[in-house]
N, C-alpha and C. Protein backbone atom coordinates (compact mmCIF):
# COMPACT_ATOMS: atom_id res chain seq x y z
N UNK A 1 93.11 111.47 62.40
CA UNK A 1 93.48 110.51 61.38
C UNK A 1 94.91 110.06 61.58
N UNK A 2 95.15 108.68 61.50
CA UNK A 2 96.22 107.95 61.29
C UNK A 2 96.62 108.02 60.26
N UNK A 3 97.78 108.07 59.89
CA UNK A 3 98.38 107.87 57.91
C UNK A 3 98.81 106.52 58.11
N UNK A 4 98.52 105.59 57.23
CA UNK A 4 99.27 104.49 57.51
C UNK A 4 99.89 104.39 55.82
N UNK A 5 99.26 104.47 55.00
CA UNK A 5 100.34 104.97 53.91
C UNK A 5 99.33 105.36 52.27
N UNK A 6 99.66 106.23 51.75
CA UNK A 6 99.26 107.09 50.99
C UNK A 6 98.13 106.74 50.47
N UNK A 7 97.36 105.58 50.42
CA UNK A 7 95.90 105.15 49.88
C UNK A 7 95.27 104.97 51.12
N UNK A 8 95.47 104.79 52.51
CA UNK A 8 95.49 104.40 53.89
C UNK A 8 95.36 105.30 55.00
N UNK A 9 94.43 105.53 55.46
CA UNK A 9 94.29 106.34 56.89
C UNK A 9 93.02 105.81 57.95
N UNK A 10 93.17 105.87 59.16
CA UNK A 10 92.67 105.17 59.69
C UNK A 10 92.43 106.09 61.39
N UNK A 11 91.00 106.57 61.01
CA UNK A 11 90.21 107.56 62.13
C UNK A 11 90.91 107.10 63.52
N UNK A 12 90.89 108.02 64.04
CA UNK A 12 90.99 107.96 65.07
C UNK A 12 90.03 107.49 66.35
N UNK A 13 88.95 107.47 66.00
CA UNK A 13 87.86 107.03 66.75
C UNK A 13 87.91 105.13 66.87
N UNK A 14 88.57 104.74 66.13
CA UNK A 14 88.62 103.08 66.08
C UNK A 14 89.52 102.61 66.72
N UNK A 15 90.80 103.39 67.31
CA UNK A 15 91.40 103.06 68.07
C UNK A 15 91.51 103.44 69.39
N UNK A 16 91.37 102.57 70.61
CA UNK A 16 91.22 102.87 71.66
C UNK A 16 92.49 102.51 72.32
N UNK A 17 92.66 103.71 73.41
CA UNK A 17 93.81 103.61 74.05
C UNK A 17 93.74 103.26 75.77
N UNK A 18 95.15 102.54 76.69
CA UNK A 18 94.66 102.17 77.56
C UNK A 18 95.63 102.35 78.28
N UNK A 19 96.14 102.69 79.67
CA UNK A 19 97.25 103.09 80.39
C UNK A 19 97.12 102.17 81.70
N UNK A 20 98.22 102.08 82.13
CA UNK A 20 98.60 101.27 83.32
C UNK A 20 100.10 101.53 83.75
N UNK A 21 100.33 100.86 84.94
CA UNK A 21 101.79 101.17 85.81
C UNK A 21 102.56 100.43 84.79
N UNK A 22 103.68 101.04 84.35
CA UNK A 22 104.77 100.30 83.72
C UNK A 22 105.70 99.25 84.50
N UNK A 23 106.05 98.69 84.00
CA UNK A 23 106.79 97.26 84.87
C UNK A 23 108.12 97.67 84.73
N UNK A 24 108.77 96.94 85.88
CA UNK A 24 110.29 96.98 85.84
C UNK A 24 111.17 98.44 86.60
N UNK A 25 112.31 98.55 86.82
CA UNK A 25 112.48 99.50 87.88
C UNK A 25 112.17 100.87 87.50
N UNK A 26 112.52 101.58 88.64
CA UNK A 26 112.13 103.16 88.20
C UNK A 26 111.75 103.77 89.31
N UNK A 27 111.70 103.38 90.36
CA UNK A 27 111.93 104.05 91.60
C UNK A 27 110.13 104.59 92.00
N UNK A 28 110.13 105.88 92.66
CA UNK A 28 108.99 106.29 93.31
C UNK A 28 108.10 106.91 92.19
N UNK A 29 108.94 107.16 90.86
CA UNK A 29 107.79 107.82 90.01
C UNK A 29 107.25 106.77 89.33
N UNK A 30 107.82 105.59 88.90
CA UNK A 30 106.89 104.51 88.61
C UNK A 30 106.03 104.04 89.23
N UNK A 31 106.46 103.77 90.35
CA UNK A 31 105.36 103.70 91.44
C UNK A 31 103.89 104.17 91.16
N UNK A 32 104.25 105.60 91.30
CA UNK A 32 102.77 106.31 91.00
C UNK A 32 102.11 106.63 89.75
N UNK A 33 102.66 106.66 88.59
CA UNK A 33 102.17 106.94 87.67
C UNK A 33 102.22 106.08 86.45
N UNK A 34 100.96 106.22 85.83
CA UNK A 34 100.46 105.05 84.67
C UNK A 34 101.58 105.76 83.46
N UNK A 35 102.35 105.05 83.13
CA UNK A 35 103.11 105.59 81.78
C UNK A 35 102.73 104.57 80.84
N UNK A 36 102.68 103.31 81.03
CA UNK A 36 102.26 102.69 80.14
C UNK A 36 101.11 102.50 79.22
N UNK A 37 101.23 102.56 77.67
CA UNK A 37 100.35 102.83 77.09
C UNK A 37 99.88 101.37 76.11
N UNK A 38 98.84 101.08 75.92
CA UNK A 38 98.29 100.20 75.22
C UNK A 38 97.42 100.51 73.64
N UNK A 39 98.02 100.54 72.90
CA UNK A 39 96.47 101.00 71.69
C UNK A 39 96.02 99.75 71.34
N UNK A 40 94.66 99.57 70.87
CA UNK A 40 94.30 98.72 70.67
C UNK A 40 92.99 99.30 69.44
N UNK A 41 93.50 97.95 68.22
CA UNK A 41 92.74 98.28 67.38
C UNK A 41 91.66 96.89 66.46
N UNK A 42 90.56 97.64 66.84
CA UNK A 42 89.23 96.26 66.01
C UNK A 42 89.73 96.19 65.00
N UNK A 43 90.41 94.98 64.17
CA UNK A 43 90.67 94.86 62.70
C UNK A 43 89.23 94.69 61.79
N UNK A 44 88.76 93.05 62.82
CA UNK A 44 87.25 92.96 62.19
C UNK A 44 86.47 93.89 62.27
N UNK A 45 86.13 95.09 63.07
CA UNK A 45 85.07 95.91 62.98
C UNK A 45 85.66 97.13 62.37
N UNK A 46 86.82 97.55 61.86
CA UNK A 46 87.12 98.19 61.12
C UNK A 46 86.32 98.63 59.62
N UNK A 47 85.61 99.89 59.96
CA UNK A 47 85.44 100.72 58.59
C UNK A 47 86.27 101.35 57.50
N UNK A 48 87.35 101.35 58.03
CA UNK A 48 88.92 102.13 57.40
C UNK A 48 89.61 101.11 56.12
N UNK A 49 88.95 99.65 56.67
CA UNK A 49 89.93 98.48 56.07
C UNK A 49 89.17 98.03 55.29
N UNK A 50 89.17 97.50 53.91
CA UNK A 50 88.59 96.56 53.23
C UNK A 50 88.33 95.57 53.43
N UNK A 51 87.89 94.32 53.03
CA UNK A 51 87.82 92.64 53.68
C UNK A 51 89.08 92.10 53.05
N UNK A 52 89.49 92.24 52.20
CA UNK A 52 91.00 91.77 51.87
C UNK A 52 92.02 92.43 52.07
N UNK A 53 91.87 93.52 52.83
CA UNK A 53 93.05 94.09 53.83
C UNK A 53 92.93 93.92 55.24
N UNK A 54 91.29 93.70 55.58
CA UNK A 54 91.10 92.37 56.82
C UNK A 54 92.21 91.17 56.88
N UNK A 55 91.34 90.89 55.31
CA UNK A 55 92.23 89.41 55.98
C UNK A 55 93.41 89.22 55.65
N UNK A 56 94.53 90.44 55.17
CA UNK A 56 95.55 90.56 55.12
C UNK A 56 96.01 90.69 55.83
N UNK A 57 95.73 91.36 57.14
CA UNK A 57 96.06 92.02 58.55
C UNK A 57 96.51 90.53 59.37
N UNK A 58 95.22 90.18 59.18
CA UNK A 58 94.32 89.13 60.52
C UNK A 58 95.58 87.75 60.16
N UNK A 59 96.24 87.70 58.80
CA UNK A 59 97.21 86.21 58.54
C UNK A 59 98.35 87.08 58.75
N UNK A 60 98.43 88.23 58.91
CA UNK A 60 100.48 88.67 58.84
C UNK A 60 100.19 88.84 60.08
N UNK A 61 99.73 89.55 61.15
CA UNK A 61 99.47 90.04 62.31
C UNK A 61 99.04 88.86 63.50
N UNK A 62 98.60 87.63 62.93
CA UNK A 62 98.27 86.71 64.21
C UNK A 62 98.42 86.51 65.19
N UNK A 63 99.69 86.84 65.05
CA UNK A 63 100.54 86.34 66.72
C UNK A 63 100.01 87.96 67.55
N UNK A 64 99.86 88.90 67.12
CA UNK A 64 99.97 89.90 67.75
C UNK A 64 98.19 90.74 68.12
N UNK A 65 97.04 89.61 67.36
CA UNK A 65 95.96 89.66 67.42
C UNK A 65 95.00 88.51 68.14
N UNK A 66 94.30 88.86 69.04
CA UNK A 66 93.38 88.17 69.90
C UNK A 66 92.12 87.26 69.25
N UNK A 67 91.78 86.34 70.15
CA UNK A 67 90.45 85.69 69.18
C UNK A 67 89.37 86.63 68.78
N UNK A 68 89.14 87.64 69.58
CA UNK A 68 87.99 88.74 69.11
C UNK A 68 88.26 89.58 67.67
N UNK A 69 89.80 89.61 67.30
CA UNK A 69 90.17 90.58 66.02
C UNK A 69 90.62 91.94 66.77
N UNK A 70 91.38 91.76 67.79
CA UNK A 70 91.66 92.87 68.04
C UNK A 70 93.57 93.17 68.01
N UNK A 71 93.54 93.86 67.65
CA UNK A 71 95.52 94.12 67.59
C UNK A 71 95.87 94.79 68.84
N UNK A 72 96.64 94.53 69.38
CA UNK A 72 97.24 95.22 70.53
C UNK A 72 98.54 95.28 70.06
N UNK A 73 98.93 97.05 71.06
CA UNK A 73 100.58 97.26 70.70
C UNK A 73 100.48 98.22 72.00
N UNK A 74 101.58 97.79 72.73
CA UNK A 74 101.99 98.28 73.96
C UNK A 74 103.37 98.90 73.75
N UNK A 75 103.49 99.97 74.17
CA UNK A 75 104.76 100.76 74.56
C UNK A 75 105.51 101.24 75.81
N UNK A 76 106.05 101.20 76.74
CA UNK A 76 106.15 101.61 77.92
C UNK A 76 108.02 102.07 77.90
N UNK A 77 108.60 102.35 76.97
CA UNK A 77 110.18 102.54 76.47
C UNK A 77 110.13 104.08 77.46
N UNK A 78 109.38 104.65 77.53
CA UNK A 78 109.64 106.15 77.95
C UNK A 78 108.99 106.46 79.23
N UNK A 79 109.22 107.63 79.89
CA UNK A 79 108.77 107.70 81.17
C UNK A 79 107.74 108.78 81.14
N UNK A 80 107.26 109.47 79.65
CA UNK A 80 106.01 110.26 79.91
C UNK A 80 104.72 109.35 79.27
N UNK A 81 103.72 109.80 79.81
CA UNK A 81 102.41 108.58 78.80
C UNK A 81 102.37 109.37 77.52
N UNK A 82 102.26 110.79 76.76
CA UNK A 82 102.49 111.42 75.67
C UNK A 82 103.66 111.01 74.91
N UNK A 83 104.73 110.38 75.50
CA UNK A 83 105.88 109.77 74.43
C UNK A 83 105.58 108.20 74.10
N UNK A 84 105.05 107.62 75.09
CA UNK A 84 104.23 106.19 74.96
C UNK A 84 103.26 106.56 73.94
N UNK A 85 102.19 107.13 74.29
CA UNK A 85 101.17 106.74 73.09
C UNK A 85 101.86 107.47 71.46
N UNK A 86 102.46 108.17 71.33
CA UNK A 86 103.25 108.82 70.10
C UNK A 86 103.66 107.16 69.36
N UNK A 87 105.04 107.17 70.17
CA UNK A 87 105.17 105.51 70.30
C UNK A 87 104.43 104.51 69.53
N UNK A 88 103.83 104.39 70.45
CA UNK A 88 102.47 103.51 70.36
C UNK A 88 101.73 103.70 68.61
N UNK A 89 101.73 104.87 68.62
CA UNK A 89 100.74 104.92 67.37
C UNK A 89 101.70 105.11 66.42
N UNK A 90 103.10 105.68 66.03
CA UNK A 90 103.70 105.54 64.94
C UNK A 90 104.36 103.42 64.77
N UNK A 91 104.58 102.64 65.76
CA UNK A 91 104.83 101.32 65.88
C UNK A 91 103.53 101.01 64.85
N UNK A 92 102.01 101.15 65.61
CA UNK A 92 100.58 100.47 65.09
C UNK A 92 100.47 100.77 63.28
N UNK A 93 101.57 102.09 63.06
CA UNK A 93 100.91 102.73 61.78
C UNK A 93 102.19 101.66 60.71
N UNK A 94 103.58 101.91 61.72
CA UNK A 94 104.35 100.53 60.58
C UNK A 94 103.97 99.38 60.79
N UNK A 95 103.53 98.48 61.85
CA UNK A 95 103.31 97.49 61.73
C UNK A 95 102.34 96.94 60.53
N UNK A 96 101.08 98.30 60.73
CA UNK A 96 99.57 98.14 59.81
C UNK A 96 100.29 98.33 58.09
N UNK A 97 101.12 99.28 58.04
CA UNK A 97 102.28 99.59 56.73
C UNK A 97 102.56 98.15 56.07
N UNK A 98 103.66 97.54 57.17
CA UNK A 98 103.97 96.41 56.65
C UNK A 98 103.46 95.59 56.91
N UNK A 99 102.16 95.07 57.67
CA UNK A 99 101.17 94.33 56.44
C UNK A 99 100.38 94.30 55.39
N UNK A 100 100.22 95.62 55.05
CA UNK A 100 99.67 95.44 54.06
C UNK A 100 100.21 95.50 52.83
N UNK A 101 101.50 95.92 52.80
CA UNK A 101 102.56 95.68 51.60
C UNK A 101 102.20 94.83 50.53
N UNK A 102 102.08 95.14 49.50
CA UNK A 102 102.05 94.09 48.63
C UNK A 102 103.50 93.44 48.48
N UNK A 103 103.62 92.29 48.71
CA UNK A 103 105.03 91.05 48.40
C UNK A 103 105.03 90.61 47.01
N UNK A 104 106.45 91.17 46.82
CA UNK A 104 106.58 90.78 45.34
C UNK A 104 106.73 88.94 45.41
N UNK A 105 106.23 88.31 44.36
CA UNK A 105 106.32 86.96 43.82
C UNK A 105 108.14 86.94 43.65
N UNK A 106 107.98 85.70 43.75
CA UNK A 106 109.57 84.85 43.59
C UNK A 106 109.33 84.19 42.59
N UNK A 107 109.95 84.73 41.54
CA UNK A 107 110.07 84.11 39.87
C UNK A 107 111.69 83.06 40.63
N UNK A 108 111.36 81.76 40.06
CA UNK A 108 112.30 80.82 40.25
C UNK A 108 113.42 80.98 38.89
N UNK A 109 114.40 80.75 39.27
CA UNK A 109 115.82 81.04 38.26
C UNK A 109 116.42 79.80 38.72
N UNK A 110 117.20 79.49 37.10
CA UNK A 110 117.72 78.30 37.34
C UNK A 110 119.27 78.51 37.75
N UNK A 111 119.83 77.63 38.10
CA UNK A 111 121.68 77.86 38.66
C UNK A 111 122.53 77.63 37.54
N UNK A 112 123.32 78.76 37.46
CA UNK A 112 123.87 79.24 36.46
C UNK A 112 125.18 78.31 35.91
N UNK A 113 125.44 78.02 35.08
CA UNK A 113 126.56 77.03 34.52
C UNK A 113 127.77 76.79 35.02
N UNK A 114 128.22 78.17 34.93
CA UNK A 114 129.34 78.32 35.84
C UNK A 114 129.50 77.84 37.16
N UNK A 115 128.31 78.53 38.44
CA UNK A 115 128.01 77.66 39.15
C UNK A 115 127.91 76.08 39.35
N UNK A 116 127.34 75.41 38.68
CA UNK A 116 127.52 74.17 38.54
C UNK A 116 129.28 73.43 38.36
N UNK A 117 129.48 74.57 37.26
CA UNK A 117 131.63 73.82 37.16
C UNK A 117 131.81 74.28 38.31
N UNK A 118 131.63 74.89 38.77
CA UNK A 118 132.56 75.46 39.73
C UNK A 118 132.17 74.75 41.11
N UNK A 119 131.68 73.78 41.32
CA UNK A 119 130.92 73.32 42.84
C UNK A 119 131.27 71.95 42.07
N UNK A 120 131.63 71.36 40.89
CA UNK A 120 131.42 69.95 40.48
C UNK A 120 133.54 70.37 40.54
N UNK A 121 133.96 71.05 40.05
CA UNK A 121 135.52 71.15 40.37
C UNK A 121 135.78 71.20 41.72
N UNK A 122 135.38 71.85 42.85
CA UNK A 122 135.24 71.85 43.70
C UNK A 122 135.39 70.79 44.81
N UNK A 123 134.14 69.79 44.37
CA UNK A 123 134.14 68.33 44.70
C UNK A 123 135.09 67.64 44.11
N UNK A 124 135.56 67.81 42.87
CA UNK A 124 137.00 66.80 42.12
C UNK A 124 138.01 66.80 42.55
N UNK A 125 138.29 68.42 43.31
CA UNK A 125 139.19 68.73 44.08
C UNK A 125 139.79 67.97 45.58
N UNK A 126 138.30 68.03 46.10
CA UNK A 126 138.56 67.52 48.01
C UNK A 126 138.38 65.99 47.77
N UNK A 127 137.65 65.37 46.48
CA UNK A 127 137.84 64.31 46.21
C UNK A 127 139.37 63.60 45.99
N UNK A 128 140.17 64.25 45.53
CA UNK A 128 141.57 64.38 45.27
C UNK A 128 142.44 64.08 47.04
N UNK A 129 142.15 65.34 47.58
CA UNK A 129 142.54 65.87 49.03
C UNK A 129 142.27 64.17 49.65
N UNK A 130 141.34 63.67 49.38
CA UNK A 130 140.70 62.50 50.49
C UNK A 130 141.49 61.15 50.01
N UNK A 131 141.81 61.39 48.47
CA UNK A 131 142.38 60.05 48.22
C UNK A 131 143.83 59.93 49.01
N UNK A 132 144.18 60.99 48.44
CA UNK A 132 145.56 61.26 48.96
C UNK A 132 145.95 61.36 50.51
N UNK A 133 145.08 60.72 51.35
CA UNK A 133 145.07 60.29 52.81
C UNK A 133 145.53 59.22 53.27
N UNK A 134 145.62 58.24 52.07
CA UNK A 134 145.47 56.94 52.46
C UNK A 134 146.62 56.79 52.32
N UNK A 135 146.93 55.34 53.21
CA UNK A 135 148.23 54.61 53.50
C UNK A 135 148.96 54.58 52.18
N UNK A 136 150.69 54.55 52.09
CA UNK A 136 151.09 54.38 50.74
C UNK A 136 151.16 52.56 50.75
N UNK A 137 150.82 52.69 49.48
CA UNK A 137 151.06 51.53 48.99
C UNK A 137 149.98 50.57 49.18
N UNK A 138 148.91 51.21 49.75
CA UNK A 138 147.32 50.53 50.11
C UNK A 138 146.47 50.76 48.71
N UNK A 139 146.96 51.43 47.63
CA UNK A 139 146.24 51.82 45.99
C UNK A 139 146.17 50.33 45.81
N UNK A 140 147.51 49.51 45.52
CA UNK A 140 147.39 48.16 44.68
C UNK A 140 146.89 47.23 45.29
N UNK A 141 146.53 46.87 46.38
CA UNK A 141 145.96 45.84 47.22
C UNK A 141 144.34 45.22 46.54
């Protein structure tokens, strides 16, 4: 079992994992050995998830989910595959965390009075600054 957060856990059997050569330097042990780790998880065929924590996933997660409904999260930061998939699955468990967050609403507030004098003095001010640029004796013309 995954914890993804205190009403939330998510078997282990639904997520499948996938290894390959990690990219980028690292000499003769990269070379030979798969450190890189892939988890990959069915949102749509998910038993763990509700349909409105589906489709909560499937609109915060898009960019990071395939046309089939599948989430991918790759790790390759470390040079053992046991610190990759660790990795791997505490990243999958915040990412899955913070989508499903409930987002508090934005109650609209109006701008406060003070605010207003104080941005309308403001302007009376550099309005002032700008007159006082001009040529002397160009006022009476």
């Amino acid at each position: 079992m995954i914890w993804i957060n205190a009403g939330l856990s998510v078997p282990e059997d639904e997520i499948e994992f996938a290894v390959s050569r990690s990219p980028g330097p690292g000499g003769q042990h990269v070379n030979t050995t798969d450190t890189r780790v892939t988890l990959r998880f069915d949102v749509v065929n998910s038993k763990a998830l509700s349909e409105a924590q589906k489709a909560r996933v499937l609109s915060r997660l898009s960019t990071r989910i395939n046309a089939a409904g599948v989430l991918r999260v790759t790790c390759h930061s470390e040079r053992s595959q046991k610190a990759n998939k660790d990795l791997a699955v505490e990243r999958f468990a915040a990412l899955l965390a913070e989508a499903l967050r409930q987002r508090r609403t934005r109650r609209p507030t109006a701008v406060p009075r003070a605010e207003k004098r104080r941005r309308l003095e403001s302007k009376r001010l550099r309005g002032a600054v700008k007159k006082g640029r001009g040529r002397p004796g160009a006022e009476g013309e």
